[in-house]
C-alpha atoms as a PDB file:
ATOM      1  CA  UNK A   1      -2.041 -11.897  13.354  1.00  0.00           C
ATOM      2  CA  UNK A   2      -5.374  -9.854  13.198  1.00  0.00           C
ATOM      3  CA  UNK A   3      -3.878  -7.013  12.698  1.00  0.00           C
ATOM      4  CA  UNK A   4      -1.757  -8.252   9.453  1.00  0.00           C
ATOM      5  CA  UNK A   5      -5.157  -9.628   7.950  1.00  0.00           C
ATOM      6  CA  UNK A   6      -6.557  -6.335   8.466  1.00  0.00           C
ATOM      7  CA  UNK A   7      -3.988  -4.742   6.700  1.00  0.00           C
ATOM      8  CA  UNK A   8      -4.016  -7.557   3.434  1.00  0.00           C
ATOM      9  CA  UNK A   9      -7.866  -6.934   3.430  1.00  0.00           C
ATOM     10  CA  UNK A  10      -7.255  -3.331   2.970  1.00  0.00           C
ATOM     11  CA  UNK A  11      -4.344  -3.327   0.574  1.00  0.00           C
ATOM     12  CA  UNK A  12      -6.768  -5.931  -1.479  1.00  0.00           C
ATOM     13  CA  UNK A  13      -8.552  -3.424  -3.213  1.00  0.00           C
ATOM     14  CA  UNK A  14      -7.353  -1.003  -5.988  1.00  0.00           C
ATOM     15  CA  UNK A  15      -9.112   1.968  -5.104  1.00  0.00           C
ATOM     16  CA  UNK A  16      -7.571   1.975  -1.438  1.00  0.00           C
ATOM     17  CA  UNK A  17      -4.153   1.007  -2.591  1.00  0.00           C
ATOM     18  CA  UNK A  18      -4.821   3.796  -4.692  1.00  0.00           C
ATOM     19  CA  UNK A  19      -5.453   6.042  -2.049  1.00  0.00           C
ATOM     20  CA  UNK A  20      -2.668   4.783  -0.242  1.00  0.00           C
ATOM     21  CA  UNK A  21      -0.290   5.997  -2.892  1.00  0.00           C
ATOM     22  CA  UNK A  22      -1.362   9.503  -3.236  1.00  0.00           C
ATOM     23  CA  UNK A  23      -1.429   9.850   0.480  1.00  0.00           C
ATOM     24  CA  UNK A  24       2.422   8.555   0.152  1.00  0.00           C
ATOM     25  CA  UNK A  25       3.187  10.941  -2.549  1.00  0.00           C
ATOM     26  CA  UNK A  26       1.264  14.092  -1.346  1.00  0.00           C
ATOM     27  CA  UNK A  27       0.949  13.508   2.211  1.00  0.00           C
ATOM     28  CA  UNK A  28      -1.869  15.044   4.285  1.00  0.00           C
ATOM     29  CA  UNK A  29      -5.276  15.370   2.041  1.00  0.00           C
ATOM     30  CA  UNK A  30      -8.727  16.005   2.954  1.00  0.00           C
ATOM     31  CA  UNK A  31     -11.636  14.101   2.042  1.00  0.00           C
ATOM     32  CA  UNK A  32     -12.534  16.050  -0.739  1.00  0.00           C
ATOM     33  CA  UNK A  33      -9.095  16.262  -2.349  1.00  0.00           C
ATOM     34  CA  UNK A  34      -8.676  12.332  -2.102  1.00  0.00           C
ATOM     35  CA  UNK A  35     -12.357  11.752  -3.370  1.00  0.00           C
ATOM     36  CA  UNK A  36     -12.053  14.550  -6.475  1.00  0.00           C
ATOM     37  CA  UNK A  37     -10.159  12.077  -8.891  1.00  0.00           C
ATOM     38  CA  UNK A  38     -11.763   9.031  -7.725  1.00  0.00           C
ATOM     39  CA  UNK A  39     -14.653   7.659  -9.958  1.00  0.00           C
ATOM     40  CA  UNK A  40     -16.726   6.725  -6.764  1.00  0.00           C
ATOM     41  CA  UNK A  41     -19.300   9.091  -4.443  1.00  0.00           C
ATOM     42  CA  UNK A  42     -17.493  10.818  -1.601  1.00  0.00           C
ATOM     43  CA  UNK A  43     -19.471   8.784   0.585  1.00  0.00           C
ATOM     44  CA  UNK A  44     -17.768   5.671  -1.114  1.00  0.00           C
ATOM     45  CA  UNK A  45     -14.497   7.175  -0.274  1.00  0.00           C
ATOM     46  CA  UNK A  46     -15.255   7.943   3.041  1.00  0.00           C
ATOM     47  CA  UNK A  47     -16.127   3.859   3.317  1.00  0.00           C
ATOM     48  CA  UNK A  48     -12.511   3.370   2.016  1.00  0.00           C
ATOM     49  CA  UNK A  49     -10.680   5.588   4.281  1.00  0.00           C
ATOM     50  CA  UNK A  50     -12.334   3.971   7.115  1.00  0.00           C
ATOM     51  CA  UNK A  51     -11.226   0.611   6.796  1.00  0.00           C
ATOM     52  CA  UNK A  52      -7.982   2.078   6.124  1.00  0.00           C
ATOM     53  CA  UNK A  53      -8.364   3.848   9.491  1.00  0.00           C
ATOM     54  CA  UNK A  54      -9.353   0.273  11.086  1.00  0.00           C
ATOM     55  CA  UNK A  55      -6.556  -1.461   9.525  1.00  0.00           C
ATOM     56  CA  UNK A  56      -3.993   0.924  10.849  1.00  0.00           C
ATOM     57  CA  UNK A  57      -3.022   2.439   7.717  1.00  0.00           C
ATOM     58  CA  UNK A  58      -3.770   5.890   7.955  1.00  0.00           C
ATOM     59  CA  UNK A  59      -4.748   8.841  10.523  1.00  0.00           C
ATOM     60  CA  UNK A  60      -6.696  11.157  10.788  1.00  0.00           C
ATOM     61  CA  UNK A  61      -6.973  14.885  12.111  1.00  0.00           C
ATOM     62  CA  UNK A  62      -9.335  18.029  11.766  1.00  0.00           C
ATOM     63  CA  UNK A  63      -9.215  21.192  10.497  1.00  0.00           C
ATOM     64  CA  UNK A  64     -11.487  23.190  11.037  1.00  0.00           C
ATOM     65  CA  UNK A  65     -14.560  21.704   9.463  1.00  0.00           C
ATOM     66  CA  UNK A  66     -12.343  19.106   7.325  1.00  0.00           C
ATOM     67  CA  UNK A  67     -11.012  15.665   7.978  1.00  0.00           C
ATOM     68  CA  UNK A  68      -7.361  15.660   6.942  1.00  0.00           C
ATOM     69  CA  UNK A  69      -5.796  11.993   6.356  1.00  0.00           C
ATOM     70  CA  UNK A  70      -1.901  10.760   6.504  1.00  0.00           C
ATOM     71  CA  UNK A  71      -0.339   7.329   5.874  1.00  0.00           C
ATOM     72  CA  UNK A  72       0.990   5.450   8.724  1.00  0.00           C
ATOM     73  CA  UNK A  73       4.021   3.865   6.878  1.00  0.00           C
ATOM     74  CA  UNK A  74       5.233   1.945   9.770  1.00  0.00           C
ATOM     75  CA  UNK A  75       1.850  -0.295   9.585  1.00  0.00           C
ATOM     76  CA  UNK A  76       3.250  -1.872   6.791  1.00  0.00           C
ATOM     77  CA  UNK A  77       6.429  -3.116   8.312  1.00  0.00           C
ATOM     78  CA  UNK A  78       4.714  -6.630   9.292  1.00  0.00           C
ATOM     79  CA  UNK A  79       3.641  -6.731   5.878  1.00  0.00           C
ATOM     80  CA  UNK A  80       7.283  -6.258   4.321  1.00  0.00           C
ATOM     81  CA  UNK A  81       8.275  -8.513   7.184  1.00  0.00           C
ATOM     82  CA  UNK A  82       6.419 -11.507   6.125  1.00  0.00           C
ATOM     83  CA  UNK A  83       6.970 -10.830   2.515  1.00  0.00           C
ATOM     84  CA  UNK A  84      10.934 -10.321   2.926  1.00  0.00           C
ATOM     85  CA  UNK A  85      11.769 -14.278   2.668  1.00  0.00           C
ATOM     86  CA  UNK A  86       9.420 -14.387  -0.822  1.00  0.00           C
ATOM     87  CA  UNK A  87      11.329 -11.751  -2.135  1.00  0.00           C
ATOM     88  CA  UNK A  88      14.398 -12.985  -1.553  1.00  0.00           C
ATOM     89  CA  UNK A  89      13.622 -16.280  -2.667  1.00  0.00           C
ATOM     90  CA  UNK A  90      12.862 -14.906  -6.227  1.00  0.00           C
ATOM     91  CA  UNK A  91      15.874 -12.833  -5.715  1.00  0.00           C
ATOM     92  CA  UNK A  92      17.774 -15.851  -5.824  1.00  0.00           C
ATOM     93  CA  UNK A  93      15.865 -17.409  -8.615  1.00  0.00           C
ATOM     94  CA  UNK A  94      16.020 -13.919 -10.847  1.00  0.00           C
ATOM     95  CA  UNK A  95      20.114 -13.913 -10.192  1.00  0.00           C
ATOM     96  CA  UNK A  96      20.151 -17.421 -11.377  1.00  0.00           C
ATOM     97  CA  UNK A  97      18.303 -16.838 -13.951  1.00  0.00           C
ATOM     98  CA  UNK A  98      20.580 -14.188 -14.832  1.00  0.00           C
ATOM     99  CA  UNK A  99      23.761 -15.803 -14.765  1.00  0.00           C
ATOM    100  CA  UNK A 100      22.626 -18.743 -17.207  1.00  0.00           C
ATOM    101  CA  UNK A 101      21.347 -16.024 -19.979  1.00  0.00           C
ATOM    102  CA  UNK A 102      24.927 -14.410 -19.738  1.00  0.00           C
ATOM    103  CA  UNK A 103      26.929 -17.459 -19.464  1.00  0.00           C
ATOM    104  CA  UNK A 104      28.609 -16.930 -22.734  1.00  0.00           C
ATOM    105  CA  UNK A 105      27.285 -20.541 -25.163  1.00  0.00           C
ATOM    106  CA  UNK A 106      30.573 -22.094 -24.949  1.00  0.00           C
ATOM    107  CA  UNK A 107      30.160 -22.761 -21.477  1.00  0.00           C
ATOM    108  CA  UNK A 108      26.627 -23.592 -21.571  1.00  0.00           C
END
């Protein structure tokens, strides 16, 4: 269960969630291309990405001189795992929820 707590820690804070996203959306980025939009030091960043290298959550490779970093979707699987029965429980609630507000008022 380490491993899960790991990941929560990580996903706990905005500007790694953050990072998280872009990495999802533009895939491989350097440390300089994640850092440029970020209103933190590079250094900071670098901080970031390494506890989202601990938890599992990312990789990464060199070019050359540079530090490239990519998402490792499949870490979040326990994660989605252990959320699924939540999410299906206010599924359930949501679609009940629904069917009252259209139940037309005769019936109600």
């Amino acid at each position: 269960m380490k491993h899960m707590t790991d990941v929560f820690q990580a996903l706990a804070d905005s500007t790694r969630r953050s990072i998280l996203d872009r990495l999802r959306v533009e895939g491989s980025l350097s440390v300089k291309e994640i850092s440029a939009p970020l209103p933190i030091s590079r250094q900071a960043t670098t901080k970031h990405l390494d506890l989202l290298t601990a938890a599992g959550l990312i990789r990464h490779e060199w070019s050359g001189r540079e530090r490239h970093h990519r998402l490792v979707a499949p870490a979040l699987e326990p994660v989605s795992t252990w959320l699924e029965p939540y999410s299906k429980a206010w599924d359930r609630r949501l679609d009940r929820l629904k069917e009252h507000v259209e139940r037309p008022e005769d019936e109600a």
